[in-house]
C-alpha atoms as a PDB file:
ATOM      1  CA  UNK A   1       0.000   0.000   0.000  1.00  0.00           C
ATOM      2  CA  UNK A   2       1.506   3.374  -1.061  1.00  0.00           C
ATOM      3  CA  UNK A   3       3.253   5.076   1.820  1.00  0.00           C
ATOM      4  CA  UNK A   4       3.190   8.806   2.524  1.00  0.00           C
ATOM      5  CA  UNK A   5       6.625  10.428   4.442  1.00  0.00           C
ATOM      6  CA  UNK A   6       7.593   8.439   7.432  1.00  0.00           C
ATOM      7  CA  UNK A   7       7.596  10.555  10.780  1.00  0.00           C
ATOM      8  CA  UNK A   8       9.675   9.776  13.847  1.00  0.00           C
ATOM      9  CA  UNK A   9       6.843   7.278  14.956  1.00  0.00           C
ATOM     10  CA  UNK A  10       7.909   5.037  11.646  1.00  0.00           C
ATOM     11  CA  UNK A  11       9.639   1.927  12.471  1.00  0.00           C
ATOM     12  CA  UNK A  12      12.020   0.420   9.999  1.00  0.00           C
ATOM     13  CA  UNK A  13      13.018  -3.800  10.696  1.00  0.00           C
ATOM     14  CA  UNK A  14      15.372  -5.202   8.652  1.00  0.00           C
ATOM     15  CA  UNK A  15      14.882  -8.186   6.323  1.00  0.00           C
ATOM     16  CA  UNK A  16      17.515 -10.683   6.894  1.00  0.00           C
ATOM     17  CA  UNK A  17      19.436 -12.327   3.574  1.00  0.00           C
ATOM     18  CA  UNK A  18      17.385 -10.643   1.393  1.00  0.00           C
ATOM     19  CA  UNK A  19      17.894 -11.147  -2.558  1.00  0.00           C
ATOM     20  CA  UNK A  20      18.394 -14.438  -3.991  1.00  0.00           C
ATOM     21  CA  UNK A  21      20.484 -14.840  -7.216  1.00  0.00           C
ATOM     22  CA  UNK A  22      21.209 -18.823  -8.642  1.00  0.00           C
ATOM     23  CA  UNK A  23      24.284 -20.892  -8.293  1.00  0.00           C
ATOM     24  CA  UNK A  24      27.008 -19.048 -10.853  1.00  0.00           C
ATOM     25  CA  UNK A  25      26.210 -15.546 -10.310  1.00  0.00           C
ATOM     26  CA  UNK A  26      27.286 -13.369  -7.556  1.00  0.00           C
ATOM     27  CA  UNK A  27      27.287  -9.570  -5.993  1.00  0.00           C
ATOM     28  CA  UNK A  28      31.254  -9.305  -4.708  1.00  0.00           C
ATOM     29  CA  UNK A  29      30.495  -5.584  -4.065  1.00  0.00           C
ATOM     30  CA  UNK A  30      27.082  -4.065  -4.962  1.00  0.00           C
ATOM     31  CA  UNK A  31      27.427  -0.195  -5.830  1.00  0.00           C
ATOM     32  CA  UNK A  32      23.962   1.035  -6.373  1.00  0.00           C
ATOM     33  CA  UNK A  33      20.535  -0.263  -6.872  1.00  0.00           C
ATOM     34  CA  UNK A  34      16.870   1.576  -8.124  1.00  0.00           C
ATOM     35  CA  UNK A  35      13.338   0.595  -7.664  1.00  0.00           C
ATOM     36  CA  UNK A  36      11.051   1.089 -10.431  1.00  0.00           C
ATOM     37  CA  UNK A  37       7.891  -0.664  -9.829  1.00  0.00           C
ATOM     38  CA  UNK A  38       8.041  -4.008  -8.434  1.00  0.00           C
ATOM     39  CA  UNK A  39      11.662  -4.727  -9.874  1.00  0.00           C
ATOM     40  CA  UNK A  40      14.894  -3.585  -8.119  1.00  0.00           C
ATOM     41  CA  UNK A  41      18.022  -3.396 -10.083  1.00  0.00           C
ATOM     42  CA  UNK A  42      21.207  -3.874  -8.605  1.00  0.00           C
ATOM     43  CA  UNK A  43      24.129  -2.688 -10.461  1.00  0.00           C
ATOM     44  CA  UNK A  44      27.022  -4.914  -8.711  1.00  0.00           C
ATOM     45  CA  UNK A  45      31.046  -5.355  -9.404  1.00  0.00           C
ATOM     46  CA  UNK A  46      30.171  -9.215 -10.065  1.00  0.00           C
ATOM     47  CA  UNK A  47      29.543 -11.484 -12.838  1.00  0.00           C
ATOM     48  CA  UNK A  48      26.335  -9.967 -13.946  1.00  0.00           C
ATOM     49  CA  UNK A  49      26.479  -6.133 -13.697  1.00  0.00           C
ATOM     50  CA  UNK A  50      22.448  -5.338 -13.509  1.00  0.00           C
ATOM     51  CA  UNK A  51      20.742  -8.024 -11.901  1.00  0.00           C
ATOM     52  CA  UNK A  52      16.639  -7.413 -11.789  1.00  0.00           C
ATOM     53  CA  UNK A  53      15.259  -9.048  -8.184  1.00  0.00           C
ATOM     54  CA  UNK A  54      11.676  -8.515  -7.546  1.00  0.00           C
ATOM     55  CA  UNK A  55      10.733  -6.507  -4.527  1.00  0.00           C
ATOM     56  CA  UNK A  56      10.504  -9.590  -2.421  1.00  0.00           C
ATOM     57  CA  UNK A  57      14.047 -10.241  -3.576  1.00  0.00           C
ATOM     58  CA  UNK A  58      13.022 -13.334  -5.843  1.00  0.00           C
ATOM     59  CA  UNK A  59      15.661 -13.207  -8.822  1.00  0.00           C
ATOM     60  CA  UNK A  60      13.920 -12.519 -12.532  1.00  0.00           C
ATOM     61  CA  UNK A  61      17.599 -11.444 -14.875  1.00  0.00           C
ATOM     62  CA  UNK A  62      20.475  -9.893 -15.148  1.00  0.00           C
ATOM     63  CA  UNK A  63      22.696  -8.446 -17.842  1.00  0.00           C
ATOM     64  CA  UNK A  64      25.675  -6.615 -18.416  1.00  0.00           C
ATOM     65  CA  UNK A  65      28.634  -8.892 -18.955  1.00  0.00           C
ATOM     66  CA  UNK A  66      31.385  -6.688 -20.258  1.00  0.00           C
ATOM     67  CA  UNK A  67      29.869  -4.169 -20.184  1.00  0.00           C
ATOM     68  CA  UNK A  68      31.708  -2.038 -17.337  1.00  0.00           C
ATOM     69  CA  UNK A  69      35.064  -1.418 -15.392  1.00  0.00           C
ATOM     70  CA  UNK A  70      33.636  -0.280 -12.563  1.00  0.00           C
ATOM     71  CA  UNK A  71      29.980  -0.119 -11.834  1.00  0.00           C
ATOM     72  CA  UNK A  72      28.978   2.944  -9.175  1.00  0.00           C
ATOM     73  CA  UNK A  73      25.623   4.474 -10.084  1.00  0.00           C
ATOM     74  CA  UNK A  74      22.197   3.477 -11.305  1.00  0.00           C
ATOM     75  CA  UNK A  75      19.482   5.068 -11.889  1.00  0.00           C
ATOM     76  CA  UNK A  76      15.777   4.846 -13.557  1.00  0.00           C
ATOM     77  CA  UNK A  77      14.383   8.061 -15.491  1.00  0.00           C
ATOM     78  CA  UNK A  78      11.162   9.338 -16.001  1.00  0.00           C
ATOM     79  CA  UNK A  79      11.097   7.553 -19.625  1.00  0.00           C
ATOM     80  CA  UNK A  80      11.274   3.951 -17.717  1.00  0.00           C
ATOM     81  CA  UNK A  81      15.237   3.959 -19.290  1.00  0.00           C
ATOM     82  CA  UNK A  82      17.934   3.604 -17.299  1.00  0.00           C
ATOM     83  CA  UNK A  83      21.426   5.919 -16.494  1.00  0.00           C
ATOM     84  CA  UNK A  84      24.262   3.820 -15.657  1.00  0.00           C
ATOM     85  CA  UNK A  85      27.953   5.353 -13.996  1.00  0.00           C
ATOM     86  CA  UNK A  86      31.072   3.653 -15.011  1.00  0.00           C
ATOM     87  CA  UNK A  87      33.837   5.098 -12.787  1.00  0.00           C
ATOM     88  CA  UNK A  88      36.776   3.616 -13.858  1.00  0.00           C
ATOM     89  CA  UNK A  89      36.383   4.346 -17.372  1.00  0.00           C
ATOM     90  CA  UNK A  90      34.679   7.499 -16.671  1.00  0.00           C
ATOM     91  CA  UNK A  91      31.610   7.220 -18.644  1.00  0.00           C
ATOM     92  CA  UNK A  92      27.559   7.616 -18.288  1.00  0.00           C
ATOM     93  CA  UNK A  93      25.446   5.032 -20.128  1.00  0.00           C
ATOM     94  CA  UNK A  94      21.921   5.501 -20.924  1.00  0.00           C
ATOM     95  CA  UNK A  95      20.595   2.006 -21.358  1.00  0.00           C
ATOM     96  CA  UNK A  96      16.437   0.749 -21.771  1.00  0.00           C
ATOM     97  CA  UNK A  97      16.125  -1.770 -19.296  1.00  0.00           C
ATOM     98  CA  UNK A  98      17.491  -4.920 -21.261  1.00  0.00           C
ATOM     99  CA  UNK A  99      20.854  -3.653 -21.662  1.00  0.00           C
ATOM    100  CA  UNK A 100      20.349  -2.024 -24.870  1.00  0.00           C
ATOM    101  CA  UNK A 101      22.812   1.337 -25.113  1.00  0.00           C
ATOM    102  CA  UNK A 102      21.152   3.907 -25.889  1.00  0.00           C
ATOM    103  CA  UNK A 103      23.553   6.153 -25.552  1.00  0.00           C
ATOM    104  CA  UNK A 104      27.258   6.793 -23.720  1.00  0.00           C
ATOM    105  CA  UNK A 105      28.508  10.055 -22.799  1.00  0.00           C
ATOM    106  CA  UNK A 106      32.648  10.336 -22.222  1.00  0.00           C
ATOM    107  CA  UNK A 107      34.843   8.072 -24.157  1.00  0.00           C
ATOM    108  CA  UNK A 108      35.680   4.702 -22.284  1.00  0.00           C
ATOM    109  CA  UNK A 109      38.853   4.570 -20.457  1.00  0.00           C
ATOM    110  CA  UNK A 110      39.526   8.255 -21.226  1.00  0.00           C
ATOM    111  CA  UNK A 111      39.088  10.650 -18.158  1.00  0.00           C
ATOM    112  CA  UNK A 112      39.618  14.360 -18.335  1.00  0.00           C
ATOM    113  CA  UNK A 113      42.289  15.984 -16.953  1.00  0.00           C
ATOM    114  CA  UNK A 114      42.041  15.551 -12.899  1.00  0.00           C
ATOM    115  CA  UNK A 115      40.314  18.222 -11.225  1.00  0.00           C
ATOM    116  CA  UNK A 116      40.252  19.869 -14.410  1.00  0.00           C
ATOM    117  CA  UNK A 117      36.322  20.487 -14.598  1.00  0.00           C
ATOM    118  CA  UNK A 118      35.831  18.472 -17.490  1.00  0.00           C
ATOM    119  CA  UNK A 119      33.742  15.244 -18.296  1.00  0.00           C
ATOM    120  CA  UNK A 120      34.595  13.078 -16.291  1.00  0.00           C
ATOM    121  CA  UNK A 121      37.275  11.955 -14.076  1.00  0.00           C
ATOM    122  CA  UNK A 122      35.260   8.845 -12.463  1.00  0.00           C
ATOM    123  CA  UNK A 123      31.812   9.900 -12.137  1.00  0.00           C
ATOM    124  CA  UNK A 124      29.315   8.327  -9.383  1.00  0.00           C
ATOM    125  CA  UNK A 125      25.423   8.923 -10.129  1.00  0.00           C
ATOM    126  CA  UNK A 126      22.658  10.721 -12.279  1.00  0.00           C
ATOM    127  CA  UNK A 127      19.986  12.902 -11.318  1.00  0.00           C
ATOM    128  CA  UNK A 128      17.064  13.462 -13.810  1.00  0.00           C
ATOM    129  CA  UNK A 129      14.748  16.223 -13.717  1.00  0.00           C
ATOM    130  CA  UNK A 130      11.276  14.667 -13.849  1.00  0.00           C
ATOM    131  CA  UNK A 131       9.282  17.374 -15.687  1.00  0.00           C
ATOM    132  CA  UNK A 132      11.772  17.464 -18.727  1.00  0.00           C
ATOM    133  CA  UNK A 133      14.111  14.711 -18.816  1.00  0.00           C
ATOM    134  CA  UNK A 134      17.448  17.220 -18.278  1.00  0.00           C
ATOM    135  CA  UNK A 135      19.940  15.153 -16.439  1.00  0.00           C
ATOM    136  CA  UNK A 136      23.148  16.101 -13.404  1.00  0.00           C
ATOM    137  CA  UNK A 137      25.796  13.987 -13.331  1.00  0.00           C
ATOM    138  CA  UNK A 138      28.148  14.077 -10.174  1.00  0.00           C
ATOM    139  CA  UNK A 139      31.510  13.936 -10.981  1.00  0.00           C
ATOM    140  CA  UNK A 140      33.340  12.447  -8.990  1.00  0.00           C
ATOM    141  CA  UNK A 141      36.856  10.656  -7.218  1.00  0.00           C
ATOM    142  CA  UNK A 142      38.746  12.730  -9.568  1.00  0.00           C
ATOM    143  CA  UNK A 143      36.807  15.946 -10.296  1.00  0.00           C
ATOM    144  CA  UNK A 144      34.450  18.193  -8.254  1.00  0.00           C
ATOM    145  CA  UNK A 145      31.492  19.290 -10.665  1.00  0.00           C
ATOM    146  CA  UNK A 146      28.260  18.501 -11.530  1.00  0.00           C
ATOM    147  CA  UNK A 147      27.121  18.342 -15.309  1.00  0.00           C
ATOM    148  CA  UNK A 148      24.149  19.270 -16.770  1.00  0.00           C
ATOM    149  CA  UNK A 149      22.529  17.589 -19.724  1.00  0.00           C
ATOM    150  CA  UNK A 150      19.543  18.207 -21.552  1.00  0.00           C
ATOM    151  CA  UNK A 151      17.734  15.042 -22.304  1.00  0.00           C
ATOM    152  CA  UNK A 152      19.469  13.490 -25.673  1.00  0.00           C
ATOM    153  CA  UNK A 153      23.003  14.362 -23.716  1.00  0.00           C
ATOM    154  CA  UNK A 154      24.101  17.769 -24.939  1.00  0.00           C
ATOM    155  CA  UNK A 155      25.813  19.604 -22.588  1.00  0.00           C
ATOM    156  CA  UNK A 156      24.043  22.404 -20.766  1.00  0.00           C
ATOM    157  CA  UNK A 157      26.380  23.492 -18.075  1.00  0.00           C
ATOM    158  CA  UNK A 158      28.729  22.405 -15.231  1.00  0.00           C
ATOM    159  CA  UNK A 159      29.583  24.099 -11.640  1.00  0.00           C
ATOM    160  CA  UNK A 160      31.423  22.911  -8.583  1.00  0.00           C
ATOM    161  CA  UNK A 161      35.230  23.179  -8.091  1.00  0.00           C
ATOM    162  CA  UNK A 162      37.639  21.931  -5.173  1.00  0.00           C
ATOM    163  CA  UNK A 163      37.141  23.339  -1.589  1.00  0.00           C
ATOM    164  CA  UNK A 164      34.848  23.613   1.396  1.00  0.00           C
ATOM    165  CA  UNK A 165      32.352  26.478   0.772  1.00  0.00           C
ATOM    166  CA  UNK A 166      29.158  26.525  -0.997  1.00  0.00           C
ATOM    167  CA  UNK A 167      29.487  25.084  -4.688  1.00  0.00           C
ATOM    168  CA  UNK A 168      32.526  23.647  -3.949  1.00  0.00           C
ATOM    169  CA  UNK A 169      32.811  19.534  -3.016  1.00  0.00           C
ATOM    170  CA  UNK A 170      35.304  17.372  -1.789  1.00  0.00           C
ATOM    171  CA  UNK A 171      34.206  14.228  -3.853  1.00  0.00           C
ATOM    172  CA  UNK A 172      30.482  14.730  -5.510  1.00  0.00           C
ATOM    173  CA  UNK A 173      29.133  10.614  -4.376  1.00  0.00           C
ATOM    174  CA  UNK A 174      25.813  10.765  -5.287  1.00  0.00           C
ATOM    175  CA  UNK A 175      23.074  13.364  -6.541  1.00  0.00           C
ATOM    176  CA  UNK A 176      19.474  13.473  -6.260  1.00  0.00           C
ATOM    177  CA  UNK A 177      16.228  15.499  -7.496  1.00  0.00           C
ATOM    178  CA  UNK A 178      13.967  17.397  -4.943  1.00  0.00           C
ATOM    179  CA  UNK A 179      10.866  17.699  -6.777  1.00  0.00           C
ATOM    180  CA  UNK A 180      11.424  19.189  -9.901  1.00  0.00           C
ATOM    181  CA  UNK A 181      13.666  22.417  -8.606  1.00  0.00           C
ATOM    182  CA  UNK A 182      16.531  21.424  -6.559  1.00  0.00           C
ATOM    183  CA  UNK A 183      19.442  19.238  -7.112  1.00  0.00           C
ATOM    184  CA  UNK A 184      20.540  17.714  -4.233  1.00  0.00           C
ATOM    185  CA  UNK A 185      24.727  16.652  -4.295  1.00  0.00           C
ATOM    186  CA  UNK A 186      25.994  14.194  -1.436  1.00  0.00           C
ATOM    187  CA  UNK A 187      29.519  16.387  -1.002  1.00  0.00           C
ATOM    188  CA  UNK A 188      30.979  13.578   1.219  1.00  0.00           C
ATOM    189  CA  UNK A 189      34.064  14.288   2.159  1.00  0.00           C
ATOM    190  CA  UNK A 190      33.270  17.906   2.978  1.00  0.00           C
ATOM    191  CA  UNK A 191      30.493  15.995   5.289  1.00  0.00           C
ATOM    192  CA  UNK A 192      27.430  17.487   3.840  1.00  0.00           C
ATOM    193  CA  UNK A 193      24.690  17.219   1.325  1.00  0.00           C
ATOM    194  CA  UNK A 194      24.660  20.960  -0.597  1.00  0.00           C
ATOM    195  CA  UNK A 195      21.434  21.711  -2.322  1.00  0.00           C
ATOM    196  CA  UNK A 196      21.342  23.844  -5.732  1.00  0.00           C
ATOM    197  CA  UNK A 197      18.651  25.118  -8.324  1.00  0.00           C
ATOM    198  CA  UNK A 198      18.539  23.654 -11.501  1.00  0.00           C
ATOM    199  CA  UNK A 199      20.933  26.250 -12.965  1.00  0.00           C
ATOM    200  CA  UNK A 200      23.346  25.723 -10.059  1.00  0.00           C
ATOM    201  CA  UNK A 201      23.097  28.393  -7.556  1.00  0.00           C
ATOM    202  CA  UNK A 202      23.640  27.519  -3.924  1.00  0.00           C
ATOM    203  CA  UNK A 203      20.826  27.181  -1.626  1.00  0.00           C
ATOM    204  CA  UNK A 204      21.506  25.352   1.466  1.00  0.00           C
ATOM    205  CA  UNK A 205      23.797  22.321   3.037  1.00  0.00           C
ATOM    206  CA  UNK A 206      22.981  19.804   5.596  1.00  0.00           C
ATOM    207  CA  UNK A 207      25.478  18.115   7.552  1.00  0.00           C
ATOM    208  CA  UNK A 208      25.641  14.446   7.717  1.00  0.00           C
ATOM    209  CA  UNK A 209      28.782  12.044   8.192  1.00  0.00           C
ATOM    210  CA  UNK A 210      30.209  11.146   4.742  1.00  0.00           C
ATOM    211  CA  UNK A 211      26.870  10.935   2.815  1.00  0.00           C
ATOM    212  CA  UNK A 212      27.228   8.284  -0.082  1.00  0.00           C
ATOM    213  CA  UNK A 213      24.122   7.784  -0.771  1.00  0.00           C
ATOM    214  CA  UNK A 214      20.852   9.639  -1.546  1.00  0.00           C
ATOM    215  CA  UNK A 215      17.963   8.925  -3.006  1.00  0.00           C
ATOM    216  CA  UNK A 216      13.808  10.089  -2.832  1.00  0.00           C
ATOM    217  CA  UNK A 217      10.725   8.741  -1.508  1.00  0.00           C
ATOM    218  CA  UNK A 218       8.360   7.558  -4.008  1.00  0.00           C
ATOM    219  CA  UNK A 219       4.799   8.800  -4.665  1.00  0.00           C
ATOM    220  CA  UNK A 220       3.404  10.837  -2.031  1.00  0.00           C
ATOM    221  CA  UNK A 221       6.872   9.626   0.469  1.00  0.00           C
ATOM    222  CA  UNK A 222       8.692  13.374  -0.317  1.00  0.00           C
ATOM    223  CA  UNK A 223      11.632  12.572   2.270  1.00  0.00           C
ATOM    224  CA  UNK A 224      14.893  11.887   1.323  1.00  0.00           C
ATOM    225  CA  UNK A 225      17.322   9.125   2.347  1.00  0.00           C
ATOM    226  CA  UNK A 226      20.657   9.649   2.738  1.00  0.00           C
ATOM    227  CA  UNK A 227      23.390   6.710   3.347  1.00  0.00           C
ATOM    228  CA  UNK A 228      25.763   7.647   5.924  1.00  0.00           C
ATOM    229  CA  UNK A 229      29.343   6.195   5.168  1.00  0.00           C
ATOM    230  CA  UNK A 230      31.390   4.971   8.462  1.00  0.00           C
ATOM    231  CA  UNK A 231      34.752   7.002  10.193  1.00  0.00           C
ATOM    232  CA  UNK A 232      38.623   6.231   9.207  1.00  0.00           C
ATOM    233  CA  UNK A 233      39.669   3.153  10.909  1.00  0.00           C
ATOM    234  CA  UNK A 234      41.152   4.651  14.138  1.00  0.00           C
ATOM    235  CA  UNK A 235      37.258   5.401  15.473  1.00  0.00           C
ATOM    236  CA  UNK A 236      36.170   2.193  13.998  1.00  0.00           C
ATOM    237  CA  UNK A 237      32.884   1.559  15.816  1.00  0.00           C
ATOM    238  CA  UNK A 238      32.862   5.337  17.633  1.00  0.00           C
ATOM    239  CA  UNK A 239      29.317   5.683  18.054  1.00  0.00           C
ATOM    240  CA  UNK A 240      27.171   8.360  15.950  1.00  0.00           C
ATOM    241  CA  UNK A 241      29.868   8.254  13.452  1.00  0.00           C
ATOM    242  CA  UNK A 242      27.570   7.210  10.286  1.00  0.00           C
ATOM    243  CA  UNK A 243      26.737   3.824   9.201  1.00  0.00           C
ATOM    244  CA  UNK A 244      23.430   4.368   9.324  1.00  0.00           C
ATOM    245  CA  UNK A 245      20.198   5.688   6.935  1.00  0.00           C
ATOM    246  CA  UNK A 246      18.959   8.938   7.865  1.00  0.00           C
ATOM    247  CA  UNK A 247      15.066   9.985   6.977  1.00  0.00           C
ATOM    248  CA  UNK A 248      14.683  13.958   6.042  1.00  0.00           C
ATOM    249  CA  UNK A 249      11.914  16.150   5.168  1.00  0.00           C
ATOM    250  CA  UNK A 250      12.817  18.099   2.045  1.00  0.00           C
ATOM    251  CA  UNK A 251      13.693  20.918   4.018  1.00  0.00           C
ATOM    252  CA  UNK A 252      17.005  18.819   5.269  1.00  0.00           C
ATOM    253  CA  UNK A 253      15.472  18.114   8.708  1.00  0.00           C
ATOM    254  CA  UNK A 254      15.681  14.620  10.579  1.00  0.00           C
ATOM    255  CA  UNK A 255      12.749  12.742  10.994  1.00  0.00           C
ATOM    256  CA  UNK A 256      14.439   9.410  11.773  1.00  0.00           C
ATOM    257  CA  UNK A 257      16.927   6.985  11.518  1.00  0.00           C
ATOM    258  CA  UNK A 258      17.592   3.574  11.451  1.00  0.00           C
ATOM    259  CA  UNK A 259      20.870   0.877  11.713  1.00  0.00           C
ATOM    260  CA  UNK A 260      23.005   0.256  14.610  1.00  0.00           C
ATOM    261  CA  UNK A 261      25.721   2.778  13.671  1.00  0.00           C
ATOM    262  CA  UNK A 262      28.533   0.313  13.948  1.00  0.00           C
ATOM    263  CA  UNK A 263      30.272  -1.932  10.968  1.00  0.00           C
ATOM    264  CA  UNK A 264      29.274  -5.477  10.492  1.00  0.00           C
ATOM    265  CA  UNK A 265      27.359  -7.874   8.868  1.00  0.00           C
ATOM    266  CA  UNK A 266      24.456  -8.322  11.333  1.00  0.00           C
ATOM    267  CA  UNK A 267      20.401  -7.793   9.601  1.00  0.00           C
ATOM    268  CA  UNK A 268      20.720  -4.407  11.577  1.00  0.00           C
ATOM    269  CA  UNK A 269      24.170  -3.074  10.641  1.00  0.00           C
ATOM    270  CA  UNK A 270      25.885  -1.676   7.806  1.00  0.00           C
ATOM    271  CA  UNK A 271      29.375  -2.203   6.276  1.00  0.00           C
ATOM    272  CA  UNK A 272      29.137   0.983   3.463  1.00  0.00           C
ATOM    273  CA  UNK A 273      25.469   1.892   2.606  1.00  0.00           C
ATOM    274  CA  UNK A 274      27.367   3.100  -0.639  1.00  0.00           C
ATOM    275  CA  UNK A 275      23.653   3.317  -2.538  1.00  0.00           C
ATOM    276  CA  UNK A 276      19.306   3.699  -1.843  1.00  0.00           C
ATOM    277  CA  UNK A 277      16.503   3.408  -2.512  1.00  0.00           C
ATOM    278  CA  UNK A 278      12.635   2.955  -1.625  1.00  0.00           C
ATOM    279  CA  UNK A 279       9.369   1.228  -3.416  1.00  0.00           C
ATOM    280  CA  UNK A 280       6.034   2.946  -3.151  1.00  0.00           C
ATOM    281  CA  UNK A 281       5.363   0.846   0.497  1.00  0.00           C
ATOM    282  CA  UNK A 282       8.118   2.525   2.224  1.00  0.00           C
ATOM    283  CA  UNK A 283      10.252   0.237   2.211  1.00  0.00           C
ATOM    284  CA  UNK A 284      14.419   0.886   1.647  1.00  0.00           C
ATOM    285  CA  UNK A 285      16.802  -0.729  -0.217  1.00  0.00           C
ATOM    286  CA  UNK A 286      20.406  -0.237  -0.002  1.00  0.00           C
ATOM    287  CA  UNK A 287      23.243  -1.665  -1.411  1.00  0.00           C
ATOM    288  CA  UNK A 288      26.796  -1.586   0.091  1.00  0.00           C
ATOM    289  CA  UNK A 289      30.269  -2.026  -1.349  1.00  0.00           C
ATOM    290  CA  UNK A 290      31.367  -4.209   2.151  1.00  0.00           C
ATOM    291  CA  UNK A 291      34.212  -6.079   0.659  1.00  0.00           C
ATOM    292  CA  UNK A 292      36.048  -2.933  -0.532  1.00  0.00           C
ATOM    293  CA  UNK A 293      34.785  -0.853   2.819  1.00  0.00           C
ATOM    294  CA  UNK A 294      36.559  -3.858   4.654  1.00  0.00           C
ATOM    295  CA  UNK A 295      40.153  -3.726   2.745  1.00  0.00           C
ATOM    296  CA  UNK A 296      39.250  -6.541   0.191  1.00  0.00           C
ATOM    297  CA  UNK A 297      39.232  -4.733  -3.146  1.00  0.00           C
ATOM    298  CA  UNK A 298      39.672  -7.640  -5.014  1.00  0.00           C
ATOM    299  CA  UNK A 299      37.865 -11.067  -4.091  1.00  0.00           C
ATOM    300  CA  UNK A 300      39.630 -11.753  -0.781  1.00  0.00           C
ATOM    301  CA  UNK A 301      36.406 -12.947   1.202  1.00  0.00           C
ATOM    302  CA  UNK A 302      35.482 -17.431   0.808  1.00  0.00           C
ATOM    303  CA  UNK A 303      31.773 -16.924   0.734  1.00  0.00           C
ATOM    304  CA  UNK A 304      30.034 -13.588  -1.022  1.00  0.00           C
ATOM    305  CA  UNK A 305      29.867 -11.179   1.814  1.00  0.00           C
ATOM    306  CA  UNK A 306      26.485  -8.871   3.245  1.00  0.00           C
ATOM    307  CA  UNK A 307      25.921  -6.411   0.156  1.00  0.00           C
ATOM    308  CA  UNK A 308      22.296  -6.115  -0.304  1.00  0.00           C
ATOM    309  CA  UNK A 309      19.750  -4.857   2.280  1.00  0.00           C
ATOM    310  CA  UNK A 310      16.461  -4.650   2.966  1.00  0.00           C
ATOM    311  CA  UNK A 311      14.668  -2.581   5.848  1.00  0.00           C
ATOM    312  CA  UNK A 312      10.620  -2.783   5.612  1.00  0.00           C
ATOM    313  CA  UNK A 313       8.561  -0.171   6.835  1.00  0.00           C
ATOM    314  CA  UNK A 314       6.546  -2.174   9.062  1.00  0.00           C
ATOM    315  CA  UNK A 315       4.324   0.864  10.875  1.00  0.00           C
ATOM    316  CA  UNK A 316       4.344   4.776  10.952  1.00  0.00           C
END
């Protein structure tokens, strides 16, 4: 049943093991994910780059072999097509949902200079304005910009350059839509989520701890979730140092929270909640990137470790 925004009286619960894939295909680190629907797909750094669960976490396909370096961020536009981030070549696809390219901004395995401004040096996500189709692009490990798109990929504009005050980002993770007029950027090592018009002027920032993730409620749901990243490994387990989802109103103010706030691979904790999202019950979805989070950037773990998570909105 469709959800409006959740309140502090909401309670989340987690789902234990959720998401089932078969024998031969696995996560290894899962980088982003987006509801559309009753299908979740889960862009991963496995075998099979997009793999389509149902919302009960039942497996239906996947796609995607060879397709990417580096899968980071997913996202489903207005137009039912998907945007797809390739940070390690440094690319945005646009893909429908079988896979099929529509088209690919940046040139594969070519980034710009670093920190030049240009497009891209290992871009993370897409934002896509619903009422036109005009698209952001945060941009990324090795630039600090956003891009702006209109809908068949011609460049618009950019803004954003190294530093601490407003407009500037220390690593652009993740960007997000409020409504149709603000463009929300997860500015996560400057431990804050800036907010911008369409055209880039600054309007506000909220302070979270690394914010990786971001994403909106859907229907009448207009919070926003944002995925807090844990501290350096000297406060490992510090409480109130991230590692948790955080529920805001759209005017940046906390309305609750939920996860234990310390690393691990319990139903309730989180390794790196590295992307989000919700369906139209409330419930949230968020995928982590554990195994690099943990040291293991390659496959160091015997068994596939905790990526994918489910928390249902069970009342409120």
């Amino acid at each position: 049943m469709p959800q409006g925004p959740a309140t502090s009286e909401t309670v989340y619960k987690p789902v234990p093991l959720w998401g089932s894939i078969p024998q031969g295909i696995w996560f290894q680190n899962t980088a982003s994910l987006a509801v559309d629907g009753d299908s979740v797909y889960v862009f991963n750094r496995g075998n099979r780059p997009v793999i389509i669960l149902d919302t009960a976490g039942n497996y239906i396909d996947s796609w995607g072999e060879g397709m990417f370096n580096s899968p980071h961020g997913i996202t489903v536009a207005p137009d039912g097509n998907l945007f797809l981030t390739d940070n390690r070549d440094h690319v945005v696809h646009k893909t429908d949902k079988a896979g099929n390219v529509i088209f690919t901004l940046g040139t594969p395995g070519e980034p710009c200079e670093w920190q030049s401004g240009g497009m891209f040096n290992r871009p993370t996500n897409v934002a896509v304005q619903p009422s036109t189709g005009v698209f952001f692009v945060s941009d990324g490990y090795g630039n600090s910009r956003v891009h702006k798109f209109d809908p068949d990929g011609t460049h618009i504009t950019s803004w954003g350059e190294p530093g601490t005050g407003p407009g500037q980002f220390s690593l652009p993770h993740n960007i997000q839509m409020i409504g149709d007029d603000r463009v929300a950027v997860c500015d996560r090592e400057n431990f804050r989520v800036q907010v911008f018009t369409t055209e880039g002027e600054f309007i506000d920032q909220w302070r979270f701890h690394r914010p990786m993730a971001i994403c909106a409620g859907k229907g009448d749901d207009t919070n926003l979730y944002i995925g807090e990243a844990g501290p350096p490994s000297v406060q490992v387990n510090v409480p109130g140092l991230g590692l948790q989802v955080v529920v805001i109103g759209s005017d940046g103010q906390e309305v609750n929270r939920f996860g234990r706030g310390t690393s691990g691979e319990e139903p309730d904790q989180f390794s790196a909640p590295h992307g989000i999202s919700t369906d139209s019950d409330g419930n949230v979805y968020v995928a982590e990137v554990t195994a690099q989070f943990n040291g293991n950037y390659g496959w160091a773990y015997d068994r596939q470790p905790v990526t994918l998570r489910k928390w249902a909105r069970v009342s409120g």
